[in-house]
C-alpha atoms as a PDB file:
ATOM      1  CA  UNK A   1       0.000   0.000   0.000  1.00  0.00           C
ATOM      2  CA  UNK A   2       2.799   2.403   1.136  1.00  0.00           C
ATOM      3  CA  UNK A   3       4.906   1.575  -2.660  1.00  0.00           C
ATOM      4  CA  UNK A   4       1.348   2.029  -4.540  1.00  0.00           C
ATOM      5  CA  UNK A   5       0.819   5.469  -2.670  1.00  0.00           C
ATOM      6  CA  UNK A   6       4.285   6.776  -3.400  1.00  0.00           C
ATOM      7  CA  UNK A   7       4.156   5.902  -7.159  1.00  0.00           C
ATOM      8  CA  UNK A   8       1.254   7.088  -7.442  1.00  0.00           C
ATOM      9  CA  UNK A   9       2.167  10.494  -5.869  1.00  0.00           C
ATOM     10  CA  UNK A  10       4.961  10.857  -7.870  1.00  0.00           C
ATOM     11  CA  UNK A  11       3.612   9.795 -11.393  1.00  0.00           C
ATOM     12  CA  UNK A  12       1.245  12.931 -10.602  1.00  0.00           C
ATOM     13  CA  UNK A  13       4.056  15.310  -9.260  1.00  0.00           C
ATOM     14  CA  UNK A  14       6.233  14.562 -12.261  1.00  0.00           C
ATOM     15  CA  UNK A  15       3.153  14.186 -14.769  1.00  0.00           C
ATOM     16  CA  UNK A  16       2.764  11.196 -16.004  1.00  0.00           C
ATOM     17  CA  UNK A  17      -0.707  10.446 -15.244  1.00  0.00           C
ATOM     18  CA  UNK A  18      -3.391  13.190 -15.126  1.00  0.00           C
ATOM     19  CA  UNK A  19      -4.168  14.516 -10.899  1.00  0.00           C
ATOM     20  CA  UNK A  20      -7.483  16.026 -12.109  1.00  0.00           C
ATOM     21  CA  UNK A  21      -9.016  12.652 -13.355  1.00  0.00           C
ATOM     22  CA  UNK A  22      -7.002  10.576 -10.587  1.00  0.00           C
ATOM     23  CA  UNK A  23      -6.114  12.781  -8.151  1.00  0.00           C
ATOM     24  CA  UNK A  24      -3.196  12.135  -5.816  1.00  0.00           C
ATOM     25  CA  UNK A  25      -2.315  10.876  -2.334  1.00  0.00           C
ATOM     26  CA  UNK A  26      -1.613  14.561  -1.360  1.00  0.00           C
ATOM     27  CA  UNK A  27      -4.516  16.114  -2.704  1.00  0.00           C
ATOM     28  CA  UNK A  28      -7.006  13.156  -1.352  1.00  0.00           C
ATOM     29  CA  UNK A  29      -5.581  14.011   2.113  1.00  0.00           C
ATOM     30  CA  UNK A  30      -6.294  17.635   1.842  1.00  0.00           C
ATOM     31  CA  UNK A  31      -9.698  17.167   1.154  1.00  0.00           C
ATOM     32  CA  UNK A  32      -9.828  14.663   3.695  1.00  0.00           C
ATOM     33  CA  UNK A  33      -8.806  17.058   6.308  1.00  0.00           C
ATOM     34  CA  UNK A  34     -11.141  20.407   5.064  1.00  0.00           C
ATOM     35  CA  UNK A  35     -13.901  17.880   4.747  1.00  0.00           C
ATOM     36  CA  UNK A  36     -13.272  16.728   8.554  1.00  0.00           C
ATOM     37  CA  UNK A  37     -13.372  20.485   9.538  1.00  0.00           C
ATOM     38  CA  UNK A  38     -16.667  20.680   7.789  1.00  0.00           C
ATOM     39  CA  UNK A  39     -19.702  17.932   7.915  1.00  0.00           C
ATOM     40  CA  UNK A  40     -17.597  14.334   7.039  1.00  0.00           C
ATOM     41  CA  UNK A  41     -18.977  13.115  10.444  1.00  0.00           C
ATOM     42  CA  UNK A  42     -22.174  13.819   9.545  1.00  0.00           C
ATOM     43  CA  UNK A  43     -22.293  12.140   6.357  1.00  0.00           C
ATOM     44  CA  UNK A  44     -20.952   9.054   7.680  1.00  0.00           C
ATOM     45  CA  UNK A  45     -23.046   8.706  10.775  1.00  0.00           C
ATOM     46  CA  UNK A  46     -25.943   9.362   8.178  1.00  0.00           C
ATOM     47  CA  UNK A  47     -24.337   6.125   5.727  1.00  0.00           C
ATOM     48  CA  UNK A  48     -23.631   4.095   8.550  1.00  0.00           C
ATOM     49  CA  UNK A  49     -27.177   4.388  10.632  1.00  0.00           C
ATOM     50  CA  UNK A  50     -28.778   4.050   6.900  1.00  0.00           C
ATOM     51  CA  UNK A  51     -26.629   0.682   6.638  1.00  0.00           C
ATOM     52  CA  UNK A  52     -27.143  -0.282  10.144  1.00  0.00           C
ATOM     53  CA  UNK A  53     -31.095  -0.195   9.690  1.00  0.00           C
ATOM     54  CA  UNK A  54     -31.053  -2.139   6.597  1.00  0.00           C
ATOM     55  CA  UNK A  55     -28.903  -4.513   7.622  1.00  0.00           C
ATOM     56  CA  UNK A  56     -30.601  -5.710  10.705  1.00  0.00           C
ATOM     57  CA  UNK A  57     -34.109  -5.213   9.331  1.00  0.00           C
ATOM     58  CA  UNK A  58     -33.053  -7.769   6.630  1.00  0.00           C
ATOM     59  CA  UNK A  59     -31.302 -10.201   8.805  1.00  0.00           C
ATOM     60  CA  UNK A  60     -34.415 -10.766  11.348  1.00  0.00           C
ATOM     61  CA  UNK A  61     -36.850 -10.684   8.284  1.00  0.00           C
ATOM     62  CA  UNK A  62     -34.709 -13.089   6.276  1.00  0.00           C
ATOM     63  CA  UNK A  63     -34.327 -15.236   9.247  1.00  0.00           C
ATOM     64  CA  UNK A  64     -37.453 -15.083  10.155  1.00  0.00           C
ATOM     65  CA  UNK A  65     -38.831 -16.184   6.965  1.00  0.00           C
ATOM     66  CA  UNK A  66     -35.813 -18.907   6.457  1.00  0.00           C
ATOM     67  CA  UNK A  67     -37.616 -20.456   9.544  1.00  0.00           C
ATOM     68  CA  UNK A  68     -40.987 -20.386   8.182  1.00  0.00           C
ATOM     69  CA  UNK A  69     -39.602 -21.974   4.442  1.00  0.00           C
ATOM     70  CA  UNK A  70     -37.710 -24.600   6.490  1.00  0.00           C
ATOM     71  CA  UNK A  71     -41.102 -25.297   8.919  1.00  0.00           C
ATOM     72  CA  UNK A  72     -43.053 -25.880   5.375  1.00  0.00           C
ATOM     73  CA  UNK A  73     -42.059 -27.322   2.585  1.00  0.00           C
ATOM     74  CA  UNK A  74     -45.290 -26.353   0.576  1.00  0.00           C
ATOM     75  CA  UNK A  75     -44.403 -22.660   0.941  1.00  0.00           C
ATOM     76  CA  UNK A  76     -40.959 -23.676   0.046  1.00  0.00           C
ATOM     77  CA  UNK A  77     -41.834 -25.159  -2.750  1.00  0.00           C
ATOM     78  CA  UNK A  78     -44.220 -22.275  -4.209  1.00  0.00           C
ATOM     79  CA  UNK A  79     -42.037 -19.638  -2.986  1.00  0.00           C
ATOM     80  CA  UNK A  80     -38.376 -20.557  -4.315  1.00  0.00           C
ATOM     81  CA  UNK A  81     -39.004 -19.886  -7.505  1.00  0.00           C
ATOM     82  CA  UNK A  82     -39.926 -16.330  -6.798  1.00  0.00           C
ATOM     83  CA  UNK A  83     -36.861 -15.993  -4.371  1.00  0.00           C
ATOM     84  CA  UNK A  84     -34.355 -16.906  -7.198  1.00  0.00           C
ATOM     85  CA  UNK A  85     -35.707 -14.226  -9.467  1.00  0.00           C
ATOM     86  CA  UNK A  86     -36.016 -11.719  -7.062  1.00  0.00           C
ATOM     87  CA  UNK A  87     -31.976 -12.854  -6.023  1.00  0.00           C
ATOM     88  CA  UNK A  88     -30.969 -12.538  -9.659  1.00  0.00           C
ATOM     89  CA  UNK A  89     -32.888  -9.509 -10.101  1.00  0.00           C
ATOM     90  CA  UNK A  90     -30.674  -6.007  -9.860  1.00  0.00           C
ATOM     91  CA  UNK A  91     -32.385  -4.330  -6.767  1.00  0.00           C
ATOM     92  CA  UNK A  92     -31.564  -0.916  -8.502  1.00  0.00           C
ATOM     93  CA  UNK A  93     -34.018  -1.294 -11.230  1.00  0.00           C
ATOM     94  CA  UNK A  94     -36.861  -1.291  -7.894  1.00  0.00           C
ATOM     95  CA  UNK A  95     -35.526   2.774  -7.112  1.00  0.00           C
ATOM     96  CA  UNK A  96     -37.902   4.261  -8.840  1.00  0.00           C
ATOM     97  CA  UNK A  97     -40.715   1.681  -7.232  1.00  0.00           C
ATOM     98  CA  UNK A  98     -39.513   2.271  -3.983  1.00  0.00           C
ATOM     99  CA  UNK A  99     -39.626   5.668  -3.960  1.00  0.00           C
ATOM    100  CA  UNK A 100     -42.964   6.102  -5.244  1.00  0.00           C
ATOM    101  CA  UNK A 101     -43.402   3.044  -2.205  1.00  0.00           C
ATOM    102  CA  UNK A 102     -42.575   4.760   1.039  1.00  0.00           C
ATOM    103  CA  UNK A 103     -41.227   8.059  -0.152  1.00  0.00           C
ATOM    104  CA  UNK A 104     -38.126   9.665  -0.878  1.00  0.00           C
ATOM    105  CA  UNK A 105     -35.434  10.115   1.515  1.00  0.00           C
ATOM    106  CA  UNK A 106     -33.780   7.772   5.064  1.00  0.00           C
ATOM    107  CA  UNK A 107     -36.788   5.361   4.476  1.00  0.00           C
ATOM    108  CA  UNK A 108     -36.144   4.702   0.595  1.00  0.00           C
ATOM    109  CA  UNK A 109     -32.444   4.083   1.297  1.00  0.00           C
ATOM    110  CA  UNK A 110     -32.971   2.109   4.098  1.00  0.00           C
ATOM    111  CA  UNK A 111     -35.724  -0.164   2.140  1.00  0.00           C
ATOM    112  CA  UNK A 112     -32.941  -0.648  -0.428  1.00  0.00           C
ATOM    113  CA  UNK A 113     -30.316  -1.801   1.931  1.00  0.00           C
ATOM    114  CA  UNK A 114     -33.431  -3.772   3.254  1.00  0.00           C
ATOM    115  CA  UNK A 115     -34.196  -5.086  -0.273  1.00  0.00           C
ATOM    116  CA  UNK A 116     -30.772  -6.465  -1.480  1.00  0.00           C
ATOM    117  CA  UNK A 117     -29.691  -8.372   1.729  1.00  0.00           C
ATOM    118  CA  UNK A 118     -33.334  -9.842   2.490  1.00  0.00           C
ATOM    119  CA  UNK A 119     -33.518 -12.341  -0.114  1.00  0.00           C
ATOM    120  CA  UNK A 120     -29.940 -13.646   0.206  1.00  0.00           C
ATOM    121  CA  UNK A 121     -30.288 -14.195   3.962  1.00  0.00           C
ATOM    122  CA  UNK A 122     -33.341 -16.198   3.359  1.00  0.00           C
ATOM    123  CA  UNK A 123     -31.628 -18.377   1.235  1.00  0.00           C
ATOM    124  CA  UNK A 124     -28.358 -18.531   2.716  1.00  0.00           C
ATOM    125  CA  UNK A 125     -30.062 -19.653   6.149  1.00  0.00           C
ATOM    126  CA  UNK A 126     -32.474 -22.161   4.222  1.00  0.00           C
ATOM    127  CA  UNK A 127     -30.108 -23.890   2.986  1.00  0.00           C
ATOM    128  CA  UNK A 128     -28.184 -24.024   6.355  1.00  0.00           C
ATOM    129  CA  UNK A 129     -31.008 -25.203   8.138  1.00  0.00           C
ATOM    130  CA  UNK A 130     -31.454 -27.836   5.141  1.00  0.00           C
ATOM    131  CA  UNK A 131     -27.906 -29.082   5.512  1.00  0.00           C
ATOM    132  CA  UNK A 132     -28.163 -29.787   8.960  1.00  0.00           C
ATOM    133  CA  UNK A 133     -26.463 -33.015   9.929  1.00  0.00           C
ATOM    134  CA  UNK A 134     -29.748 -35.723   9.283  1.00  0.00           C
ATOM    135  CA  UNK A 135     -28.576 -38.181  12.217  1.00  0.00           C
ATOM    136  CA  UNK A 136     -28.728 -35.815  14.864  1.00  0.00           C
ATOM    137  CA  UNK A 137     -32.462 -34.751  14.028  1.00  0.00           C
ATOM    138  CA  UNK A 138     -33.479 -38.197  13.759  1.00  0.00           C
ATOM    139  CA  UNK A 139     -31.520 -38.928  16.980  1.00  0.00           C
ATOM    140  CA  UNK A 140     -33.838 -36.445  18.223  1.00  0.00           C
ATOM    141  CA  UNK A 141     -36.956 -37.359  17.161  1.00  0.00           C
ATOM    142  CA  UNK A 142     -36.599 -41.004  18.222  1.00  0.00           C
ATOM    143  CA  UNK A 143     -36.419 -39.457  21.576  1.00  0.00           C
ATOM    144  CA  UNK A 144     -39.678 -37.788  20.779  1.00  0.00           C
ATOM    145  CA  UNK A 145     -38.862 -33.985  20.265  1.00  0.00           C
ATOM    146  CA  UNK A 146     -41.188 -32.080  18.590  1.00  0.00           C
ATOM    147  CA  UNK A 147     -40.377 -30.108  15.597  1.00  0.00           C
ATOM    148  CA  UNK A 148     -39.769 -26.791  17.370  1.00  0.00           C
ATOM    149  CA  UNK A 149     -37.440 -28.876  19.955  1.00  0.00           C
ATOM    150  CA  UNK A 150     -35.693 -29.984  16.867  1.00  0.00           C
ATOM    151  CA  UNK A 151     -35.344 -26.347  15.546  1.00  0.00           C
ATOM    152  CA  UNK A 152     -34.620 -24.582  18.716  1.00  0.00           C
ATOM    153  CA  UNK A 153     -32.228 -27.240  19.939  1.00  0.00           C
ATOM    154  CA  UNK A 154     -30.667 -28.621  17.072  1.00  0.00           C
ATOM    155  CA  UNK A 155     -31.050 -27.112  13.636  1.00  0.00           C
ATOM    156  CA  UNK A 156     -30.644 -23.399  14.598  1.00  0.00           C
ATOM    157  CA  UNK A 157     -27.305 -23.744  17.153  1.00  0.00           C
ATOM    158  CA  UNK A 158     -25.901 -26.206  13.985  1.00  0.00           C
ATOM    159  CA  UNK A 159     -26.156 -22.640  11.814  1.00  0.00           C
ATOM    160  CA  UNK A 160     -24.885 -20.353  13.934  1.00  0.00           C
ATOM    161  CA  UNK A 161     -21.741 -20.109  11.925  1.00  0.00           C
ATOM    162  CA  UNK A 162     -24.133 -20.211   8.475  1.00  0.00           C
ATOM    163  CA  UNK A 163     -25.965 -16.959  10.323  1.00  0.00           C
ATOM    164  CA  UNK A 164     -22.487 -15.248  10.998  1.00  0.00           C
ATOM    165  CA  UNK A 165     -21.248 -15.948   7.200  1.00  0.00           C
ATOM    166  CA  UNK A 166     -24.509 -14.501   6.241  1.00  0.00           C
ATOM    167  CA  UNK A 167     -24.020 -11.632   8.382  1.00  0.00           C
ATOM    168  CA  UNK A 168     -20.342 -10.952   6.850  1.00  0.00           C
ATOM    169  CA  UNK A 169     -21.969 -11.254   3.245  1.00  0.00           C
ATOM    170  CA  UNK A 170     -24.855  -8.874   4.639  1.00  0.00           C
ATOM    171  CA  UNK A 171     -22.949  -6.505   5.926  1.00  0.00           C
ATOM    172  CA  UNK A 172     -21.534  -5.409   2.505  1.00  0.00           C
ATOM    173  CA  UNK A 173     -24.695  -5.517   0.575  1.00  0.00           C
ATOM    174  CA  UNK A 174     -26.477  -3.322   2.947  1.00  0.00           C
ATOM    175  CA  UNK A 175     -24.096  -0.729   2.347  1.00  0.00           C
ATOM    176  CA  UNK A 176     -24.048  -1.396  -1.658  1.00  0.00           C
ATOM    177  CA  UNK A 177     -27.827  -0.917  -1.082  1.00  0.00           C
ATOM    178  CA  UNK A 178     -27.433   2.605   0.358  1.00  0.00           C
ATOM    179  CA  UNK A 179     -25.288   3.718  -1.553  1.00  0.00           C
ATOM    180  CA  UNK A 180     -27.295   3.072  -4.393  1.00  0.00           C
ATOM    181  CA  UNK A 181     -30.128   4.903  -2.392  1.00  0.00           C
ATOM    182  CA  UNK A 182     -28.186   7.860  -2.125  1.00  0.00           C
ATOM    183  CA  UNK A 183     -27.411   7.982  -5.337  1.00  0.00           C
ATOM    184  CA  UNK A 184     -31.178   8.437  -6.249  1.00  0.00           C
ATOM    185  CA  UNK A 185     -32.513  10.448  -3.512  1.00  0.00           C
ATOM    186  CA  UNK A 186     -30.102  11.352  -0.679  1.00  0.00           C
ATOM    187  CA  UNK A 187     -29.077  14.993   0.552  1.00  0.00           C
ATOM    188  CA  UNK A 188     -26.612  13.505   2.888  1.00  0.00           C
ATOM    189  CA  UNK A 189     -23.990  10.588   3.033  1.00  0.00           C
ATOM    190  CA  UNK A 190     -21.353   9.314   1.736  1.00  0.00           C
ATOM    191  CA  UNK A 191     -23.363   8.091  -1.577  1.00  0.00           C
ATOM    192  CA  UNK A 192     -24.451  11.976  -1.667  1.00  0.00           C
ATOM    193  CA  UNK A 193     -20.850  13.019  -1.134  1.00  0.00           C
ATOM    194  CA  UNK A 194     -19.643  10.988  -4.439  1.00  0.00           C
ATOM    195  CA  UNK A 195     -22.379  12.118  -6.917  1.00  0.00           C
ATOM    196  CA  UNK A 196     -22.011  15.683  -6.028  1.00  0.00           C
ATOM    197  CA  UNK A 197     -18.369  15.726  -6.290  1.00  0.00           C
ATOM    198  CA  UNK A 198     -18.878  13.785  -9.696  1.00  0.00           C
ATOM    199  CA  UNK A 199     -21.595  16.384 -10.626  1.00  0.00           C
ATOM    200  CA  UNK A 200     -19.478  19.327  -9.746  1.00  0.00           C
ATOM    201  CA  UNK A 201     -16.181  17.400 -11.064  1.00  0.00           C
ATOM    202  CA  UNK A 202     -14.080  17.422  -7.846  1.00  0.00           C
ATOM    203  CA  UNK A 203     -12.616  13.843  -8.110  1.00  0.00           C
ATOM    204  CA  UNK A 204     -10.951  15.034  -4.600  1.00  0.00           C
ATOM    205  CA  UNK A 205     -14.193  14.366  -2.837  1.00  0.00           C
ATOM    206  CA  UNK A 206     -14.911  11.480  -5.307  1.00  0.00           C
ATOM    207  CA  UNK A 207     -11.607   9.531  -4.275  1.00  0.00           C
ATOM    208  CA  UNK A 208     -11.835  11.116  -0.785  1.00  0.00           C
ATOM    209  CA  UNK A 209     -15.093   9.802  -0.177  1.00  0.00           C
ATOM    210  CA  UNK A 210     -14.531   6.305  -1.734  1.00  0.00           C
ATOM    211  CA  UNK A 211     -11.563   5.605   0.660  1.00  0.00           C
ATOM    212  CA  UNK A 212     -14.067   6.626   3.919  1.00  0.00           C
ATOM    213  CA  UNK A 213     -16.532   4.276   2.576  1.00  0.00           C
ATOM    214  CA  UNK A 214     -14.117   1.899   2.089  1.00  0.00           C
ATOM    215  CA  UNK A 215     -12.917   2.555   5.851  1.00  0.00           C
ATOM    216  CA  UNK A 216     -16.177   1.678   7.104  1.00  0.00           C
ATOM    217  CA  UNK A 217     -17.141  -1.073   5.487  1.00  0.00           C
ATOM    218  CA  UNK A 218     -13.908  -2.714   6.813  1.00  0.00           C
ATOM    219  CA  UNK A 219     -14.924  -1.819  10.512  1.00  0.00           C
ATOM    220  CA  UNK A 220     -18.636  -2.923   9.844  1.00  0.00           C
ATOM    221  CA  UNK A 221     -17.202  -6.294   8.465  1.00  0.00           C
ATOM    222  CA  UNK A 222     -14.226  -6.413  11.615  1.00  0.00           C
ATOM    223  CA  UNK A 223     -17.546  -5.807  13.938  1.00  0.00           C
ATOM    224  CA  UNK A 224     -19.172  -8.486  12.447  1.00  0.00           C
ATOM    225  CA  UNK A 225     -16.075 -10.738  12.694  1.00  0.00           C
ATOM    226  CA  UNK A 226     -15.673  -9.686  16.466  1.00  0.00           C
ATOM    227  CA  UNK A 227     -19.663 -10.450  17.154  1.00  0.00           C
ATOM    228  CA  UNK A 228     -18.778 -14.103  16.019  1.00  0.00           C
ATOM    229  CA  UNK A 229     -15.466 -14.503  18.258  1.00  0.00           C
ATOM    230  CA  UNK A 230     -17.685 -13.686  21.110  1.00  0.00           C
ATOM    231  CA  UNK A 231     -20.694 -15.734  20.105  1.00  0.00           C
ATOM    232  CA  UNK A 232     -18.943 -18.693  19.328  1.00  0.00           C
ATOM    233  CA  UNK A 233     -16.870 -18.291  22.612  1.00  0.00           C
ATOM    234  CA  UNK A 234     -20.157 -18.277  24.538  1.00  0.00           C
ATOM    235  CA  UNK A 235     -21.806 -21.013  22.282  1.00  0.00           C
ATOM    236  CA  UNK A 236     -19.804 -22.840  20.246  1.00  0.00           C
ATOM    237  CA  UNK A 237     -20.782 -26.055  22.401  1.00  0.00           C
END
């Protein structure tokens, strides 16, 4: 990282690549520092509460309805279908939907974020639940537990590390998902911060902002990663 930085400072300082288009270490650390000075915390506790939100909303709901797939297999079977083409389908094509849905602003970003890590979690956890080891539920059984005995006592402590993996993949996607929201409709956030420096070509803030976001999603995923130390610790028997 430290070679890559230096070349790349240099190539601008002696011209051989173009610091308006990419910029330069130097110049992205100016920025950085006026845009601390200014409203950069602001922005980012707006992006990260957005990304929060979304997140969690979609990993209880997607959970949630992982359970009820697993619990029947007739809604499984009528409802997979639809989950794979909602999966494949790009979530950003629904902005204009979603707006018109619940209204522009924190609660169209936030159903975004909501929208592209729903369906994944609900199919990442299915097929955890599915892949459960088949002795120990039948184990189970013969000892006559009932089928939420079997869930709450086997199948969902067997995918605790399926929930976590789905958490680190979730994690990303709800930010992709705001961003993408405040690219449509946003006045604040990081996702605002890159389309008006695009807009108003200062690739500064562009680059600037890219490397924050970049920052964060890094901690999000490291919290995430810490969560399941601690979890695991606790309940990894």
């Amino acid at each position: 990282m430290v070679v890559f930085n230096v070349i790349w400072e240099l190539s601008a300082r002696f011209g051989l690549i173009d610091s308006f288009i990419l910029s330069q270490p130097s110049r992205i650390w100016n920025t950085f520092l006026a845009m601390a000075q200014n409203d950069l915390f602001m922005h980012v506790g707006i992006t990260v509460y957005e990304t929060l939100a979304g997140f969690l909303l979609g990993v209880v709901f997607g959970t949630l309805l992982a359970v009820i797939l697993w619990w029947s297999s007739f809604i499984s079977k009528v409802s997979e279908p639809y989950l794979v083409v909602l999966n494949s389908l790009p979530k950003i094509a629904l902005g204009p939907v979603i707006i018109v849905l619940v209204g522009a602003g924190t609660r169209a970003i936030v159903f975004m974020a909501l929208a592209i890590s729903l369906i994944v979690t609900v199919l990442e956890m299915l097929n955890g639940f599915r892949g459960t080891n088949r002795e120990y539920i039948r184990m189970a059984a013969t000892f006559g537990a009932n089928k939420r005995q079997i869930f709450t006592k086997i199948v969902f402590p067997y995918n605790i590390s399926t929930l976590f993996n789905s958490l680190k993949i979730n994690i990303g996607l709800s930010l992709v998902g705001v961003i993408a929201g405040e690219f449509l409709v946003s006045k604040a956030g990081l996702g605002y911060l890159i389309v008006y420096g695009g807009q108003v070509f200062k690739l500064d803030l562009v680059m600037a902002s890219v490397i924050i976001l970049s920052i964060v999603a890094a901690l999000m995923y490291e919290a995430v990663a810490l969560l399941q130390k601690l979890v695991l610790k606790w309940y990894g028997h």
